[in-house]
Protein backbone atom coordinates (compact mmCIF):
# COMPACT_ATOMS: atom_id res chain seq x y z
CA UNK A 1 13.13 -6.38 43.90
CA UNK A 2 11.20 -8.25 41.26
CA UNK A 3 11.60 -7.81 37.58
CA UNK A 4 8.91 -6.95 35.11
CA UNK A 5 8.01 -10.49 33.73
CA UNK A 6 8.30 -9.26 30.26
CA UNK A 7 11.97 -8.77 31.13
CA UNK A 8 12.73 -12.87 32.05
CA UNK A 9 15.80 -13.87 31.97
CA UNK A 10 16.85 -15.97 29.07
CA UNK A 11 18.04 -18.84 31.36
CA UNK A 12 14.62 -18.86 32.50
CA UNK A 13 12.62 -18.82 29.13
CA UNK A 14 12.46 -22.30 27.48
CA UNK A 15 11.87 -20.85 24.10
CA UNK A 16 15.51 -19.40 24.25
CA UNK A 17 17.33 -21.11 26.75
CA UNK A 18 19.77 -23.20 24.62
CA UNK A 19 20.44 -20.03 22.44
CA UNK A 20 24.11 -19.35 23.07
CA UNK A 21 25.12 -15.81 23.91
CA UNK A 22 27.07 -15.39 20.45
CA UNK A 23 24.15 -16.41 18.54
CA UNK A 24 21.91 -13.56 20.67
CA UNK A 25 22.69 -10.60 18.13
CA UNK A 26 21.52 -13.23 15.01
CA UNK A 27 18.14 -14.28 16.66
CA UNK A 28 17.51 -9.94 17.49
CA UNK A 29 18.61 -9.31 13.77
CA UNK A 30 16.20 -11.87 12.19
CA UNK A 31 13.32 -10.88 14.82
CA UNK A 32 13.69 -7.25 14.22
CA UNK A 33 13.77 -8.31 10.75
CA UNK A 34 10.38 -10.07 11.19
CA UNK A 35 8.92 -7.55 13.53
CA UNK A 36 9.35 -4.44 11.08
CA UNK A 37 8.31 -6.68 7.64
CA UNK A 38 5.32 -7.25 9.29
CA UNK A 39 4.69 -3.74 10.62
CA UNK A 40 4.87 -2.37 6.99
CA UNK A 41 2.59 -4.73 6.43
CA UNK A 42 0.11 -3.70 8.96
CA UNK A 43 0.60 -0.39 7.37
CA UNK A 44 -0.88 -1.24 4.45
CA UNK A 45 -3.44 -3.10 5.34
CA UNK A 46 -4.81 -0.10 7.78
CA UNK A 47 -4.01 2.33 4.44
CA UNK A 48 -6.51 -0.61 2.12
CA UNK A 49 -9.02 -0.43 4.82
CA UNK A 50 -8.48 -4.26 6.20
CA UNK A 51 -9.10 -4.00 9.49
CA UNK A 52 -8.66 -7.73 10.93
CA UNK A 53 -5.24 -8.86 8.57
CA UNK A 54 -3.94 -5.23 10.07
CA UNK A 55 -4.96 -6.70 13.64
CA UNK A 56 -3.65 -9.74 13.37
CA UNK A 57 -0.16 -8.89 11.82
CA UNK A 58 0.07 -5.60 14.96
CA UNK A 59 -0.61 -8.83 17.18
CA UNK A 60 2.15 -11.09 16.06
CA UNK A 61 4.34 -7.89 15.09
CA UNK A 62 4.05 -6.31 18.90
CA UNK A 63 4.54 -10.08 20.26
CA UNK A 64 7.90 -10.51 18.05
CA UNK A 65 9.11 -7.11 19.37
CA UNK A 66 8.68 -7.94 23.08
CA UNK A 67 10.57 -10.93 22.55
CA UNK A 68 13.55 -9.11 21.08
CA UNK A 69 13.10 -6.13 23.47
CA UNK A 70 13.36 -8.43 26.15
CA UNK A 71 16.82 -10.45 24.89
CA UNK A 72 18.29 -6.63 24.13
CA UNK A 73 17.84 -5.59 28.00
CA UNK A 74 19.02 -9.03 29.35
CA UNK A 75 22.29 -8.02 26.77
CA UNK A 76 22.90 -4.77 27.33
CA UNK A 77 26.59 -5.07 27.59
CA UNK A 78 27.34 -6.75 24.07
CA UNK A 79 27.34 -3.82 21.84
CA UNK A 80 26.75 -5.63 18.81
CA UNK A 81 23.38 -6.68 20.04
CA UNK A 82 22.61 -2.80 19.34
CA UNK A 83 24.12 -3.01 15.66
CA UNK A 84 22.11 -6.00 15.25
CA UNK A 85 19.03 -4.43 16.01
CA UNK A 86 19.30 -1.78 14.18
CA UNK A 87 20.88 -3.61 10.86
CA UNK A 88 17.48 -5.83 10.72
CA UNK A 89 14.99 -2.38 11.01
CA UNK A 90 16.75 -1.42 8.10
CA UNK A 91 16.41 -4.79 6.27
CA UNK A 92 13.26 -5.51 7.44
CA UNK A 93 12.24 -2.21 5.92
CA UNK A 94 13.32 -2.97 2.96
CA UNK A 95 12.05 -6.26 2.87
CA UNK A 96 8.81 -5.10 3.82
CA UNK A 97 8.14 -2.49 0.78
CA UNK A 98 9.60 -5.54 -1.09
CA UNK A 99 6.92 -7.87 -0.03
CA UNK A 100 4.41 -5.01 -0.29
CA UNK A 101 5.21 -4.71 -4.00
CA UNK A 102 5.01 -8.21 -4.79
CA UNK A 103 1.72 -8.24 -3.30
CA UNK A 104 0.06 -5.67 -5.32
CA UNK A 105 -2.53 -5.32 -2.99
CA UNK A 106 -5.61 -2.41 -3.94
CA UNK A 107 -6.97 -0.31 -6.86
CA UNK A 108 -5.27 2.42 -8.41
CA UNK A 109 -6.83 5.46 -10.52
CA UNK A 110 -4.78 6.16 -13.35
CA UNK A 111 -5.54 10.14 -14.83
CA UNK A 112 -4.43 9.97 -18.86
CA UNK A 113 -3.57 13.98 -20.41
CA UNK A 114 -2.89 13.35 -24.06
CA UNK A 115 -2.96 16.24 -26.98
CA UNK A 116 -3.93 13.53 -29.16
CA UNK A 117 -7.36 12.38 -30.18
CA UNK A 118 -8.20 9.77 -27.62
CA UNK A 119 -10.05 7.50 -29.82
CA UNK A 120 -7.56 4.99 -30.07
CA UNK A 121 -6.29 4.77 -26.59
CA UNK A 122 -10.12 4.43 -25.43
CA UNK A 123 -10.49 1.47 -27.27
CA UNK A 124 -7.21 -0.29 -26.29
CA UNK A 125 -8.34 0.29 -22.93
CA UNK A 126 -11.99 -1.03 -23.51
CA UNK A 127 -10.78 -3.81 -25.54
CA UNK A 128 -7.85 -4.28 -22.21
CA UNK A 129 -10.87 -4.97 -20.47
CA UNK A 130 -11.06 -1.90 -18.29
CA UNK A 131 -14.16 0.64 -17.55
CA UNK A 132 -12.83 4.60 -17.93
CA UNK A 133 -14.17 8.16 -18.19
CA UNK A 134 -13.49 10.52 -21.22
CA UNK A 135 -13.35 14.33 -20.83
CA UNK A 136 -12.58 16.97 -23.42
CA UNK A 137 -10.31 19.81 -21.51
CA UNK A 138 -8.38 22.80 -22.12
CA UNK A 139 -4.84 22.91 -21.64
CA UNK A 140 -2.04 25.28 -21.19
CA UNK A 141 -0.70 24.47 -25.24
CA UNK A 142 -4.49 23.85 -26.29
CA UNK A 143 -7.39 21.10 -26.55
CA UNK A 144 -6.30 17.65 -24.36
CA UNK A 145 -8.28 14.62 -23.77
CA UNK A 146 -8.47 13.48 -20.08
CA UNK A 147 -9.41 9.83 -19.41
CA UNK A 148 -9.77 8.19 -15.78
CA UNK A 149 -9.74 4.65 -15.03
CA UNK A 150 -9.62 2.43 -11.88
CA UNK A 151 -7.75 -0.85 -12.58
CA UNK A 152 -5.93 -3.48 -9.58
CA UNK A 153 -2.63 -2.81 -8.80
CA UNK A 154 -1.51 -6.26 -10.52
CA UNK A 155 -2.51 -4.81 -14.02
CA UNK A 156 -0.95 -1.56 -13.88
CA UNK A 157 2.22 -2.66 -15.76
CA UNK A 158 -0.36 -3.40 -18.46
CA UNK A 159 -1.96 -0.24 -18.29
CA UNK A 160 1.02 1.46 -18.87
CA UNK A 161 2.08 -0.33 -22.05
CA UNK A 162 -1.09 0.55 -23.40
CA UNK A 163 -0.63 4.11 -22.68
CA UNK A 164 2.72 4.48 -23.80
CA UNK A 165 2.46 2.89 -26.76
CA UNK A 166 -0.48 5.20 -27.92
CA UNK A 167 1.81 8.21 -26.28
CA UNK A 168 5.17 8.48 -25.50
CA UNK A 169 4.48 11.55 -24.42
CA UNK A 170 1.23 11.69 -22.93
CA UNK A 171 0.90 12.73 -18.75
CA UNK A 172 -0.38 10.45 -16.45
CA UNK A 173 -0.74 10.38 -12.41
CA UNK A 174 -1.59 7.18 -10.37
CA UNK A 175 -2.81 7.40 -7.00
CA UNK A 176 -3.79 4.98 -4.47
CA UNK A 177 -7.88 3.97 -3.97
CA UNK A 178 -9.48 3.11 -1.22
CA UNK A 179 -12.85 2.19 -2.09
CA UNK A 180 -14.73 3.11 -5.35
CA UNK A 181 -18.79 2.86 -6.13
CA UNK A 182 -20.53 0.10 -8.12
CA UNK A 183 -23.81 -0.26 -9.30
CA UNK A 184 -24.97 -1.93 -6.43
CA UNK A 185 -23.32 0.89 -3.76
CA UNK A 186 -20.34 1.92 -1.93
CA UNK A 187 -17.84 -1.03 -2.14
CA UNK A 188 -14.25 -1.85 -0.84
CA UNK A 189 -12.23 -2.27 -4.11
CA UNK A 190 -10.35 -5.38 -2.30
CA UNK A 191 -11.69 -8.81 -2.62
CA UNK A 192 -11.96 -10.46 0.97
CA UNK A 193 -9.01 -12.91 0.49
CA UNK A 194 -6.89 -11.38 -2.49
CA UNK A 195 -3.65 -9.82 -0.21
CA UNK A 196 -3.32 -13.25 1.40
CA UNK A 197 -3.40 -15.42 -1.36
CA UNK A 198 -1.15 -13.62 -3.60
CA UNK A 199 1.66 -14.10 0.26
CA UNK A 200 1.03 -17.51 -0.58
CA UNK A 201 1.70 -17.31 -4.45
CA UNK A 202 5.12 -15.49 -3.53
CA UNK A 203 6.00 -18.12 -1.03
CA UNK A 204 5.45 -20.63 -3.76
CA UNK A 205 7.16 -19.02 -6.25
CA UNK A 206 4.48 -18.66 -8.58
């Protein structure tokens, strides 16, 4: 009977032919490892809108996954293959929100509720360098100020010093945005190259 030719023997694969059997349940932990970093990845890149990177990461995430799907059924009998694979979906979960928060990729829109008057925090923000909203609103103790702004992800650490320094104990949400209007129209919020270059910063160290 022949065998799916996904499911190759190792002996018969030149990529992984000199791999010896002890080493097997290191190469599936790394390549799981791989495999799921990337696939949170891909997750947020579909989430941001970016349809190719999210394309080409599923491409070489599926690929990886084959590969180690493959080595797992041609081991079935070594039980710590099966530890192995499931120790690096944990770690490359974890690695993968890691990454993701290093990256900082997207907009966020940061809702400020503050009792206080709003004066000063509007013009830390303006002088910050970002463009807000102002509204006067009704609370459930009395007056509150409301202000909006949209800021990158990268400069939200900044945002929040501002805000907390003007009010300890002022309310604020942050949520995710997807795209956001300009004068010129309805614009992504990402710049065509930013996600990528920032992988590159990390893998420099910078």
């Amino acid at each position: 009977m022949s065998r799916h030719p996904f499911f190759v023997s190792y002996k018969e694969n030149i990529m992984l032919e000199s791999i010896p059997n002890f080493l097997f349940p290191v190469f599936i932990f790394f390549a799981r490892i791989c495999d799921v970093s990337l696939g949170t990845l891909r997750i947020l890149f579909v989430s941001k809108g970016m349809r190719l990177r999210a394309a080409l990461l599923g491409f070489v995430e599926v690929l990886i996954w084959i590969i180690v799907v493959a080595q797992l059924i041609q081991h079935l009998n070594n039980w710590v293959n099966y530890i192995a694979y499931a120790a690096g979906f944990s770690a490359g979960t974890f690695l993968g929100i890691s990454i993701e928060n290093k990256l900082k990729v997207g907009s966020l829109i940061i809702r400020i509720i503050t009792a206080r008057e709003g004066d000063s925090l509007v013009e830390k923000l303006k002088k910050a360098g970002f463009i807000l909203t102002r509204v006067d609103a009704e609370g459930g103790l009395g007056p509150v100020e409301i202000v909006f702004t949209v800021l990158k992800r990268k400069r939200w650490m900044e945002a929040k010093k501002i805000i907390e320094s003007f009010d300890p104990h002022a309310f604020y949400s942050v949520q995710d945005v997807k795209f956001a209007s300009d004068d010129n129209g309805r614009l992504p919020i990402n710049g065509p190259s930013s996600a990528f270059n920032r992988l590159l910063r990390i893998r420099k160290g910078v």
